[in-house]
Each structure stands twice: as structure tokens, then as C-alpha cells.
N, C-alpha and C. Protein backbone atom coordinates (compact mmCIF):
# COMPACT_ATOMS: atom_id res chain seq x y z
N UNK A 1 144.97 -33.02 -161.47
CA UNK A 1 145.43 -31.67 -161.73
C UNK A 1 146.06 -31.55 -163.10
N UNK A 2 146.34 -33.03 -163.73
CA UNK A 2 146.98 -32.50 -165.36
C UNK A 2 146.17 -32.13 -165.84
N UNK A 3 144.97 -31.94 -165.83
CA UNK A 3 144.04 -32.00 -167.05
C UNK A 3 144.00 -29.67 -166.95
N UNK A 4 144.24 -29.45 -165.65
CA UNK A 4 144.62 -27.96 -165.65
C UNK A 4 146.21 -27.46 -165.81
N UNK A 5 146.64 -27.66 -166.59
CA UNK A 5 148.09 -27.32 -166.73
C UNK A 5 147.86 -26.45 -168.32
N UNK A 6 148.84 -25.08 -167.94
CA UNK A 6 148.67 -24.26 -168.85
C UNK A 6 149.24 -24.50 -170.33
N UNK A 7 150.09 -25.82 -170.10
CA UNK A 7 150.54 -25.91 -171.36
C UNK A 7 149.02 -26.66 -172.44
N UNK A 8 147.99 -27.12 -171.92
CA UNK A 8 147.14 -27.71 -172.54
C UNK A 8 145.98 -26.48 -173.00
N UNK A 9 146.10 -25.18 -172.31
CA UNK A 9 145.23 -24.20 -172.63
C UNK A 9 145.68 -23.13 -173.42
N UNK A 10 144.61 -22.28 -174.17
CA UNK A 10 144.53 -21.76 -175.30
C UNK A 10 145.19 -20.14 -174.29
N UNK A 11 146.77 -19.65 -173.98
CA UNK A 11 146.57 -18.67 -172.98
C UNK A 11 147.02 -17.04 -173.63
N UNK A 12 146.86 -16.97 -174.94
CA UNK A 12 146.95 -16.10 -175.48
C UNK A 12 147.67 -14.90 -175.16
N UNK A 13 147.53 -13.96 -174.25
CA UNK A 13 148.88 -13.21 -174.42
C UNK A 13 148.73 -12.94 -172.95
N UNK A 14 148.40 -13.54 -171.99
CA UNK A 14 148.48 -13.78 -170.56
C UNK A 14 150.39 -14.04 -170.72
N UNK A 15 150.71 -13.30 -169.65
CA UNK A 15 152.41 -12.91 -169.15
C UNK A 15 152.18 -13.76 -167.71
N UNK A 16 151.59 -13.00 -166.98
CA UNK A 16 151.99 -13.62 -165.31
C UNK A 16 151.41 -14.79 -165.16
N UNK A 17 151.83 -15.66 -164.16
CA UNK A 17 151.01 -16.92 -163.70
C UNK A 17 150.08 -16.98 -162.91
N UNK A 18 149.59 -16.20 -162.29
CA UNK A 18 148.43 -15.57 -161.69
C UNK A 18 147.02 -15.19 -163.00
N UNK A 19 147.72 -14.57 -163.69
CA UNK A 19 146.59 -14.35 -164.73
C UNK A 19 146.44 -16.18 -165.71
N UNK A 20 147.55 -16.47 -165.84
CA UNK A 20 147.03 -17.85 -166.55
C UNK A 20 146.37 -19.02 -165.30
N UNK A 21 146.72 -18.86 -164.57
CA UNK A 21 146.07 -19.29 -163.19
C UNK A 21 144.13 -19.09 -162.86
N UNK A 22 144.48 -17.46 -163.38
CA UNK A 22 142.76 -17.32 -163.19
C UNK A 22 142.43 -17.25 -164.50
N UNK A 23 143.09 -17.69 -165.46
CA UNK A 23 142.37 -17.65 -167.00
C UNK A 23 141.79 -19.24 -167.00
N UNK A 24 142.60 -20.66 -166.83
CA UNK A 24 142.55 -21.75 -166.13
C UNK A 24 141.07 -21.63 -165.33
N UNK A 25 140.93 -21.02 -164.17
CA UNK A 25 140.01 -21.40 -163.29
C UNK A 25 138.44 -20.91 -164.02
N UNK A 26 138.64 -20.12 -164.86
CA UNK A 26 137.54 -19.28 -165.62
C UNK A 26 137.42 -20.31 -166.42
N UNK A 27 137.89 -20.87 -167.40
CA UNK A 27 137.39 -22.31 -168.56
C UNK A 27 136.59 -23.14 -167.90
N UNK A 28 137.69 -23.69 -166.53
CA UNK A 28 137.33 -24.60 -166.41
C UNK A 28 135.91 -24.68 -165.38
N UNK A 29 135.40 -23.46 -164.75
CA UNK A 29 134.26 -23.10 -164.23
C UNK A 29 133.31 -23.07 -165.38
N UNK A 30 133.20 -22.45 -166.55
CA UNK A 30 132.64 -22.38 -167.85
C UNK A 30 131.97 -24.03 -168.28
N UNK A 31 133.31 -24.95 -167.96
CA UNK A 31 133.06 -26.21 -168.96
C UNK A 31 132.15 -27.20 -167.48
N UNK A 32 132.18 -26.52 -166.57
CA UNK A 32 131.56 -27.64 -165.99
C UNK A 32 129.94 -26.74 -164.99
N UNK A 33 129.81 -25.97 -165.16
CA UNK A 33 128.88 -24.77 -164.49
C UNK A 33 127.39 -25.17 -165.05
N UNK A 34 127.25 -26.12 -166.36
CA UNK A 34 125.88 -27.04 -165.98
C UNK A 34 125.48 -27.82 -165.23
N UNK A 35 126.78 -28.42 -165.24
CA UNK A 35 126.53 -29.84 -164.35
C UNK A 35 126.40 -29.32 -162.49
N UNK A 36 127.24 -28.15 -162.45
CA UNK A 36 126.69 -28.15 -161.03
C UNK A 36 125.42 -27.41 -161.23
N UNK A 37 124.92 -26.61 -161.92
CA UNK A 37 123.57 -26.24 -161.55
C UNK A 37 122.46 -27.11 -161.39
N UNK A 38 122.93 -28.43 -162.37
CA UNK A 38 121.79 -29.96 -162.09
C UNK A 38 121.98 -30.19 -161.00
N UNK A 39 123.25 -30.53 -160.14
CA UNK A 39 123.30 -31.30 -159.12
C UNK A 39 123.06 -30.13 -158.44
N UNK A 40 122.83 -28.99 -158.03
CA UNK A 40 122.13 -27.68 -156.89
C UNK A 40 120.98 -28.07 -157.11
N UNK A 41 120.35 -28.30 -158.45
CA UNK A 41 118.65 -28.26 -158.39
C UNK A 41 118.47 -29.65 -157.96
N UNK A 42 119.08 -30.73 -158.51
CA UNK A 42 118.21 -31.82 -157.34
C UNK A 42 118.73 -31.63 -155.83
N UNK A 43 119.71 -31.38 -155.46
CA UNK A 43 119.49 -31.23 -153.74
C UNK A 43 118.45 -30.32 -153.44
N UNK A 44 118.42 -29.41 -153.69
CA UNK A 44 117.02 -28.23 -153.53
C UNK A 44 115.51 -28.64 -154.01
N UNK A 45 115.43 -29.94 -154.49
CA UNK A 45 114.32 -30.31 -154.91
C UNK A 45 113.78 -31.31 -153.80
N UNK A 46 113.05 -30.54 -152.92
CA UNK A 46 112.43 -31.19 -151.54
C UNK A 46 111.37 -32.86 -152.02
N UNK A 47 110.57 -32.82 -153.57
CA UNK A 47 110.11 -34.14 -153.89
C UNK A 47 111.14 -35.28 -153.91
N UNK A 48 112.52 -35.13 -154.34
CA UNK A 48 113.12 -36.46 -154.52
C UNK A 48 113.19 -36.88 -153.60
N UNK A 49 113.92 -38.39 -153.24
CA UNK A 49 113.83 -39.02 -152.17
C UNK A 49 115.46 -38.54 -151.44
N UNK A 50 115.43 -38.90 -150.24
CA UNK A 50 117.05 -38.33 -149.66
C UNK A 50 118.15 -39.20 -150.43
N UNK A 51 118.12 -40.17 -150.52
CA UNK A 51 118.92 -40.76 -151.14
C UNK A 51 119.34 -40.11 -152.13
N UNK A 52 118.73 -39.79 -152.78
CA UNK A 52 119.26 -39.28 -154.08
C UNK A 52 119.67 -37.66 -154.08
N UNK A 53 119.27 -36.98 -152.84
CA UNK A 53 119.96 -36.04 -152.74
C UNK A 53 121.16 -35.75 -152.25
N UNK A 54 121.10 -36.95 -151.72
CA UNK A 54 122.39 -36.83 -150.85
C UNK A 54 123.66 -37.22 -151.46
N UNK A 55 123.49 -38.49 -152.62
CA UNK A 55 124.21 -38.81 -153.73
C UNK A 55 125.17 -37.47 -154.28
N UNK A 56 123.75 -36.66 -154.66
CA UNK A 56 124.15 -35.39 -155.68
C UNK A 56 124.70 -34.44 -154.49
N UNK A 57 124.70 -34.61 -153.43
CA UNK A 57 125.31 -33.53 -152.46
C UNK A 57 126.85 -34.12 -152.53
N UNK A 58 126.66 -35.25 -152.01
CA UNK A 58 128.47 -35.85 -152.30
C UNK A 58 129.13 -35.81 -153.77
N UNK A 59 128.38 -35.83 -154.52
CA UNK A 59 128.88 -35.32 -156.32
C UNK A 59 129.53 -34.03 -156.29
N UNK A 60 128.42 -33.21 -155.72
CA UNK A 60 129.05 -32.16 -155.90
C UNK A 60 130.43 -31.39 -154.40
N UNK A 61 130.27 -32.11 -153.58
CA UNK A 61 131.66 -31.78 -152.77
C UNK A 61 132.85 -32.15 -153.23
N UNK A 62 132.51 -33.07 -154.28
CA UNK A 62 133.83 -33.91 -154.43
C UNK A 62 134.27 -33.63 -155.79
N UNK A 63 133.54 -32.54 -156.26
CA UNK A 63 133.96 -31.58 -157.24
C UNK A 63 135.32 -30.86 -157.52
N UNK A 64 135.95 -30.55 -158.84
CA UNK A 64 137.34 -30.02 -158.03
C UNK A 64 137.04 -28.57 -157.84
N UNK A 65 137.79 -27.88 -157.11
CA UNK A 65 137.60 -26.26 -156.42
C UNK A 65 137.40 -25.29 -157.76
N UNK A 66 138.28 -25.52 -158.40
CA UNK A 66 138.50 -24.68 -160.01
C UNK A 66 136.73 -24.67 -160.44
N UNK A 67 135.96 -25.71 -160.22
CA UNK A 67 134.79 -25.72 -160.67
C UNK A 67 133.82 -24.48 -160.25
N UNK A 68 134.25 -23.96 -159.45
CA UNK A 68 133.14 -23.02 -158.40
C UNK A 68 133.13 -21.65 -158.83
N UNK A 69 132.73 -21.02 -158.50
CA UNK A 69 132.74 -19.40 -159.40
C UNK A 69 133.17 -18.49 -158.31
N UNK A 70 133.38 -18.94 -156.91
CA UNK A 70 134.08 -18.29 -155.94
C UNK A 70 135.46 -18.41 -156.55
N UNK A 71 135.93 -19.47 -156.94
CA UNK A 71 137.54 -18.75 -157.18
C UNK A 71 138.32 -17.95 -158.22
N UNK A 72 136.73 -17.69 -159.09
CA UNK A 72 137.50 -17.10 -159.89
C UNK A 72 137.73 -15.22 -159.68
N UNK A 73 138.89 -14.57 -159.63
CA UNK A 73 139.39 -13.64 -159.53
C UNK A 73 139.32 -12.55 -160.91
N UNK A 74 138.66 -11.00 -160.44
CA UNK A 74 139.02 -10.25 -161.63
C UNK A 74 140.09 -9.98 -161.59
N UNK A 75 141.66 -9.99 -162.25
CA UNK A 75 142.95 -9.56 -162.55
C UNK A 75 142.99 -8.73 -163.33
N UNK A 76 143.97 -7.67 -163.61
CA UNK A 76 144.25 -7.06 -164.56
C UNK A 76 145.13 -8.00 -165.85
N UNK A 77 144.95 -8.06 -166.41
CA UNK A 77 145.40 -8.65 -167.76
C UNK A 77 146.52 -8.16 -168.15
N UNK A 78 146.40 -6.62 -168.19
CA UNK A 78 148.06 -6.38 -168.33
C UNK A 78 149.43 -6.26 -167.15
N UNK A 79 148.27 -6.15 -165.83
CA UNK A 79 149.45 -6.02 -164.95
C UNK A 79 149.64 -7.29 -164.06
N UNK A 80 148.24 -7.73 -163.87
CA UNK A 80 148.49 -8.78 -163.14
C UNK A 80 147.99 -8.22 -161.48
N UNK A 81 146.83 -7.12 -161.52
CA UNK A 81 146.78 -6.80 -160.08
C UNK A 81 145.76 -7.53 -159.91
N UNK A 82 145.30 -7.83 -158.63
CA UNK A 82 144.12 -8.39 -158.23
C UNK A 82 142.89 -7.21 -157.36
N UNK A 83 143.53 -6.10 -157.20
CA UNK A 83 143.05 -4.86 -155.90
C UNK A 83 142.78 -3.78 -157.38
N UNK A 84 142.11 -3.15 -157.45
CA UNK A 84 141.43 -2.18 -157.86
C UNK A 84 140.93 -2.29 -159.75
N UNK A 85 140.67 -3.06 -159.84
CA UNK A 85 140.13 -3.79 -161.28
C UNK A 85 138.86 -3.14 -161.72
N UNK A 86 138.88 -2.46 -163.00
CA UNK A 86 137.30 -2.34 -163.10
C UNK A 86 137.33 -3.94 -164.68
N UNK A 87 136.12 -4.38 -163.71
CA UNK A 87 135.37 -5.43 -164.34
C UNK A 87 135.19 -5.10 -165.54
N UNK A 88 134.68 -4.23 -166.49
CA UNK A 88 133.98 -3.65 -167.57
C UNK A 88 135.50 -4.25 -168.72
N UNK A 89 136.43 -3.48 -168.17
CA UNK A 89 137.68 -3.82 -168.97
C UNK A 89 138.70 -4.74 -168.38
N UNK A 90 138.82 -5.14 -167.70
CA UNK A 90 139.41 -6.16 -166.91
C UNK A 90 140.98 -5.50 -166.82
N UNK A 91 141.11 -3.97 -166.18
CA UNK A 91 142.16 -3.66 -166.06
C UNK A 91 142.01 -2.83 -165.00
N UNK A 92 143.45 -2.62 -164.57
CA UNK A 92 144.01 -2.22 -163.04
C UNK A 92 143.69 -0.12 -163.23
N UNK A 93 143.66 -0.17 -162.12
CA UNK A 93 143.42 1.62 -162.52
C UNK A 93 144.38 2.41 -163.25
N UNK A 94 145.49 1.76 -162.87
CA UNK A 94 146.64 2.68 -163.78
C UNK A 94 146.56 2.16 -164.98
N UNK A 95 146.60 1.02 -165.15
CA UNK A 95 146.59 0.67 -166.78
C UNK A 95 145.63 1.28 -167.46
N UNK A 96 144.09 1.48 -166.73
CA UNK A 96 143.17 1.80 -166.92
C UNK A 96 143.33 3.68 -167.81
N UNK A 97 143.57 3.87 -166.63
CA UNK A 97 144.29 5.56 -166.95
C UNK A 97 145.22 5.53 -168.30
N UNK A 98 146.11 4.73 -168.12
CA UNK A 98 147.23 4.95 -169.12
C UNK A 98 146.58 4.41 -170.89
N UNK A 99 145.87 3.46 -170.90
CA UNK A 99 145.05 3.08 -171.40
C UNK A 99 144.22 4.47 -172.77
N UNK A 100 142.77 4.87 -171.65
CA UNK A 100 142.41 5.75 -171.88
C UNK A 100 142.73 6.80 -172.12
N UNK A 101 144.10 7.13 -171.57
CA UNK A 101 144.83 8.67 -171.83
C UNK A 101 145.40 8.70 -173.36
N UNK A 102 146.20 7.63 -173.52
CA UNK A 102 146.55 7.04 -175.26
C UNK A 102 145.14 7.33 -176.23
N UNK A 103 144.00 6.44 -175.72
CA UNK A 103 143.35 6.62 -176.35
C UNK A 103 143.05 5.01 -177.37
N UNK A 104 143.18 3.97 -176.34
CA UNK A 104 143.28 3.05 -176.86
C UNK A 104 141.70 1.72 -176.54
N UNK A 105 141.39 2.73 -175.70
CA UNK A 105 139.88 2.09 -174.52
C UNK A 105 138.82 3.09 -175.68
N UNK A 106 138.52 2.22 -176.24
CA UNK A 106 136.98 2.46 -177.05
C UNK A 106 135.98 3.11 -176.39
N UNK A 107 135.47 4.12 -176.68
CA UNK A 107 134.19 4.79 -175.77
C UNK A 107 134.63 5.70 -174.70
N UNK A 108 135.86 5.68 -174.49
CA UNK A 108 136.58 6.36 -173.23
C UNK A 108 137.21 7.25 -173.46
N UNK A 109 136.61 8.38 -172.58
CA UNK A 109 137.85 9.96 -173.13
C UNK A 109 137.65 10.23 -171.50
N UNK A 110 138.44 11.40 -171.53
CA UNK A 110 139.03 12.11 -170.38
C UNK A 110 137.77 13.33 -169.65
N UNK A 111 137.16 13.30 -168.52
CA UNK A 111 136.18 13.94 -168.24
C UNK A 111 136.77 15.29 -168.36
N UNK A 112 136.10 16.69 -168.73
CA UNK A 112 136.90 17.82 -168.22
C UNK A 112 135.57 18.47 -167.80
N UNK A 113 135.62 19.32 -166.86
CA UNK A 113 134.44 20.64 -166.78
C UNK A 113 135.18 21.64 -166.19
């Protein structure tokens, strides 16, 4: 687990520990997300022999969790929510609003009709 400790990562203007938490799980899914796609394609590759799939099946269980793309979470960045996030900007609805109302969200204005 040292090798994930936030003092070793680049965490730029992340405030909560939740957001450096899922900033953490996002790298470190990034730095290793070849290597599990090799070891998915040889288990799924019905020519090799079992042995060797089964190798790469225990490789990859014994993976650490941070590696997987299930844990990584959209957060809001400035608030730190995990419940109503739009993905596009990686912010919470109110920030979102407050955001756009300033006039600080590129491409984004206020609908009227």
C-alpha cells in the first residue's frame, strides 16, 4: 500500500481525501490497465493450454483492487460529492450551476425560452 500514498502523487489542487483517494485509484488503474487487458485476453483465449490460463487467472486475482476500473468513482472536484456528478465536467450539480451562472464553464450559458 506505500507505493499508493498521496504524498508520492502529483495531487494538484484536490482538498478532500476522498477526491485524492479517487485521484490515486484513477493513476493507478491508468498505469496498470495493459497488463490486465493481456492477462483477460489469454484467459479468454480458448487455444492456450489450461495451465497457462489459469496462471494468468491467478495473476490477475491477486492484482491489487485500485487496479480495476470498478473502483474508480466520478467525484466532484470541488465539492467532493459522489451522488449527482455530471461526468463531462466532473462537478456536483450545484457547483455545476454556480459554475455556469458566473460564467466560468466554457460553452455553457443559461437556457431561457
Amino acid at each position: 500500500m506505500a507505493q499508493f500514498k498521496a504524498k508520492m502523487l502529483d495531487i494538484g489542487c484536490f482538498a478532500h481525501t476522498r477526491n485524492i483517494r479517487d485521484h490515486t485509484k484513477r493513476k493507478v488503474f491508468a498505469a496498470n490497465e495493459p497488463e490486465r487487458q493481456a492477462l483477460r485476453y489469454i484467459i479468454r483465449n480458448t487455444t492456450l493450454p489450461q495451465r497457462v490460463r489459469a496462471q494468468a487467472q491467478l495473476q490477475l486475482s491477486q492484482m491489487h483492487c485500485y487496479t480495476r476500473f470498478t473502483q474508480v468513482k466520478n467525484r466532484c472536484i470541488m465539492g467532493g460529492k459522489g451522488r449527482g456528478v455530471f461526468s463531462d465536467f466532473r462537478l456536483g450539480r450545484f457547483q455545476f450551476r454556480m459554475n455556469a451562472l458566473a460564467g466560468e464553464l466554457p460553452g455553457v450559458r443559461k437556457a431561457s425560452w
